[in-house]
C-alpha atoms as a PDB file:
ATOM      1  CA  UNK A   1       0.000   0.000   0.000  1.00  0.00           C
ATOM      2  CA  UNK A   2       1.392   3.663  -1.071  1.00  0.00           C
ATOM      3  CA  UNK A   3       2.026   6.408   1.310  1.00  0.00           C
ATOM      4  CA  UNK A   4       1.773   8.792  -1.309  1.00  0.00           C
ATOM      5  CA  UNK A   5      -0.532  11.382  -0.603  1.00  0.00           C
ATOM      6  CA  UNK A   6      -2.252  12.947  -3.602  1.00  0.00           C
ATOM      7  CA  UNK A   7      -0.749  16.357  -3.134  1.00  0.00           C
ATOM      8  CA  UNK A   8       2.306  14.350  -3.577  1.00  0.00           C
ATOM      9  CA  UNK A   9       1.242  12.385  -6.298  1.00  0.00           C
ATOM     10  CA  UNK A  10       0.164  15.309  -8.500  1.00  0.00           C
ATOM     11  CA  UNK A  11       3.321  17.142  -7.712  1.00  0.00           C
ATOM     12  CA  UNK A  12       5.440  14.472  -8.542  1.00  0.00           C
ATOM     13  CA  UNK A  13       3.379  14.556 -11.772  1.00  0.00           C
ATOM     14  CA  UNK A  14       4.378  17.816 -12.638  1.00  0.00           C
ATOM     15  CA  UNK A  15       8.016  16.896 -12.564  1.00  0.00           C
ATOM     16  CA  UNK A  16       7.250  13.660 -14.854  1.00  0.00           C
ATOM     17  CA  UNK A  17       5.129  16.220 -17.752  1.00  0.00           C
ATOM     18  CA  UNK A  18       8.190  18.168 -17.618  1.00  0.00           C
ATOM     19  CA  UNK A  19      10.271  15.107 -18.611  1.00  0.00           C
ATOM     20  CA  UNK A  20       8.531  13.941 -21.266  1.00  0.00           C
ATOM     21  CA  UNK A  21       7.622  17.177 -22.672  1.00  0.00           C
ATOM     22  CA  UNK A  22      11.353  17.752 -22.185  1.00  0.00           C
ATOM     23  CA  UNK A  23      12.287  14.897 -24.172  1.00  0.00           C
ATOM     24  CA  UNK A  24      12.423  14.675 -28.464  1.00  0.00           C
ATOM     25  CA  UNK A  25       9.645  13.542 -29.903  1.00  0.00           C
ATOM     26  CA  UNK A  26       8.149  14.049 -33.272  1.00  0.00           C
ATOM     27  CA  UNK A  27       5.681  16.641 -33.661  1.00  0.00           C
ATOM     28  CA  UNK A  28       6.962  18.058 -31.141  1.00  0.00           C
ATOM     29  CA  UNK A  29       6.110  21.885 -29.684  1.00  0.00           C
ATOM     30  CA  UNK A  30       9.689  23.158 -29.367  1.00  0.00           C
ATOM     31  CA  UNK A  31       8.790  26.405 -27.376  1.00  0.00           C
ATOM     32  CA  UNK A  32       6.956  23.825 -24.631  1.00  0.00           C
ATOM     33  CA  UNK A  33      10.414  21.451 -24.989  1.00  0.00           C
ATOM     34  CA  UNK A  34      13.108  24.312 -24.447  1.00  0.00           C
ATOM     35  CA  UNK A  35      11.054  25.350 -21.655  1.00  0.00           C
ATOM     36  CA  UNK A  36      10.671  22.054 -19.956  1.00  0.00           C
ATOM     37  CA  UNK A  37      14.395  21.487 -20.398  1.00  0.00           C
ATOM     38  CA  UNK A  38      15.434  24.925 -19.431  1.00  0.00           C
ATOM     39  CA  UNK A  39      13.507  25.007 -16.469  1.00  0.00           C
ATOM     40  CA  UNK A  40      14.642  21.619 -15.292  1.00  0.00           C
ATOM     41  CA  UNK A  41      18.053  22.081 -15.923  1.00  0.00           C
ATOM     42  CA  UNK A  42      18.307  25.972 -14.698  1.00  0.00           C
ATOM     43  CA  UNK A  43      15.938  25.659 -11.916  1.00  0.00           C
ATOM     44  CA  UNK A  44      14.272  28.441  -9.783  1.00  0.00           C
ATOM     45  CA  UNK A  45      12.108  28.983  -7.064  1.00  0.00           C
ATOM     46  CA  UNK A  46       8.942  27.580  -9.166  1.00  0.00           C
ATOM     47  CA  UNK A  47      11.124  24.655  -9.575  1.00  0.00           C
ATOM     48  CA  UNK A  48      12.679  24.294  -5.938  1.00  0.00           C
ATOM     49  CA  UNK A  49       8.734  24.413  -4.791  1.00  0.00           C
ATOM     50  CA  UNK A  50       7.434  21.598  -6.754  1.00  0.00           C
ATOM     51  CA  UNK A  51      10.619  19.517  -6.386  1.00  0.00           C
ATOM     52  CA  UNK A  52       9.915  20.067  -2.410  1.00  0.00           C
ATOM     53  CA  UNK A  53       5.824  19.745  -2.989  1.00  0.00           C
ATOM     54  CA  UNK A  54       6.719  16.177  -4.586  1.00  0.00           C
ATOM     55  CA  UNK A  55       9.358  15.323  -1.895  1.00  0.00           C
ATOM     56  CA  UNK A  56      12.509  15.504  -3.961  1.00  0.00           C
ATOM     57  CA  UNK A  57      15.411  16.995  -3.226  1.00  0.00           C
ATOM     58  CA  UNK A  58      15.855  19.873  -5.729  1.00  0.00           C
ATOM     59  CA  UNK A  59      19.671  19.509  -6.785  1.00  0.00           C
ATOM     60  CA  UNK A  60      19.032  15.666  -6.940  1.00  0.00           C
ATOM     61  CA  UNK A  61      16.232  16.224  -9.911  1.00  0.00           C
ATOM     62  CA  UNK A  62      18.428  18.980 -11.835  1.00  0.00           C
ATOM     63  CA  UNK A  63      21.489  17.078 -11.511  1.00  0.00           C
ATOM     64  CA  UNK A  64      19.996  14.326 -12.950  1.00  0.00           C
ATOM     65  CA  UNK A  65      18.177  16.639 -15.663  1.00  0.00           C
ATOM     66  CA  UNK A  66      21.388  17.545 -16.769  1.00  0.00           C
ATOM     67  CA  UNK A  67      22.584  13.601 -17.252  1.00  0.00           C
ATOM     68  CA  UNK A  68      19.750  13.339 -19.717  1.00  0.00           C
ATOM     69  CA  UNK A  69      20.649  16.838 -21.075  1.00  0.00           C
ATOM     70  CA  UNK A  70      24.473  15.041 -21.783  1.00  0.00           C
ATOM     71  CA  UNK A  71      22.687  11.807 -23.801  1.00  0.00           C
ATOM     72  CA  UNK A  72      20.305  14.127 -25.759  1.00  0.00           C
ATOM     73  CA  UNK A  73      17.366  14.163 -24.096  1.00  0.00           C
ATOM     74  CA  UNK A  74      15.635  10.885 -24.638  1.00  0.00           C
ATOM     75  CA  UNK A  75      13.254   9.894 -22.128  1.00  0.00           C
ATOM     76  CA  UNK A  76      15.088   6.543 -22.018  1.00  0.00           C
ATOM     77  CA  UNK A  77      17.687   9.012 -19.931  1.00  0.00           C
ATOM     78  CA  UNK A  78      14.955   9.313 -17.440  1.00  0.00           C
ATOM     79  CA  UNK A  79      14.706   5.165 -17.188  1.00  0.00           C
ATOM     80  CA  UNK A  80      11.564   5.188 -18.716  1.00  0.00           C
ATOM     81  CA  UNK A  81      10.569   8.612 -16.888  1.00  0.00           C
ATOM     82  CA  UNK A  82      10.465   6.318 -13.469  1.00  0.00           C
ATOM     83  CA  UNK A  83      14.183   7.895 -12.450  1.00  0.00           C
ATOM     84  CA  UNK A  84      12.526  10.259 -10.144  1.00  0.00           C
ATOM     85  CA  UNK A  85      11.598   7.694  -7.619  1.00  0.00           C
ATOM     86  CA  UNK A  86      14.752   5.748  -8.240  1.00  0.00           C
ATOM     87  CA  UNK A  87      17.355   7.892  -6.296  1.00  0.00           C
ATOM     88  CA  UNK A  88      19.837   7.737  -3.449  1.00  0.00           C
ATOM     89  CA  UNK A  89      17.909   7.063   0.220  1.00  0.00           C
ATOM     90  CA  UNK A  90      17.120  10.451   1.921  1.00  0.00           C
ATOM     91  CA  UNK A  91      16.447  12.162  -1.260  1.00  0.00           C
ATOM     92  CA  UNK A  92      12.829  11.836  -1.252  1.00  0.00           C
ATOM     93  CA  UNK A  93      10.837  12.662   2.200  1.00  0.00           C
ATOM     94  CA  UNK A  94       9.131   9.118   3.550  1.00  0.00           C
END
């Protein structure tokens, strides 16, 4: 049984839309995918709150943006778009 509260839930998928709009794709809007990699990759208070709303740890999720930003985006970079709840213990809040 989750935990997972649906605040956290939703916030979590906020980070998750911003990966796969982030990530190339055919048909693609390209204003909507340099601003989802931009703001995962540069940050910002916006940022820091939802990282914190979903119960990530802010410089965990941007450092790990910028992994995928070094193998060209693919949401593959993301392990399927799962990475953010595959990270080092203490990262995300219990």
């Amino acid at each position: 049984m989750s935990t997972e509260t649906p605040e956290v839930a939703l916030w979590s998928a906020v980070l998750l839309r911003a990966m796969r709009d982030a990530s190339p794709k055919p048909g693609a809007d390209l204003l909507v995918q340099e601003s989802a990699r931009r703001w995962l990759v540069q940050g910002g208070r916006d940022f820091n709150t939802v990282c914190s709303f979903a119960g990530f740890d802010p410089d965990w999720v941007r450092h790990r943006a910028r992994s995928v930003q070094a193998r060209g985006w693919g949401l593959e970079g993301w392990s399927g778009a799962a990475a953010i709840s595959q990270k080092p213990t203490g990262l995300r809040r219990s």
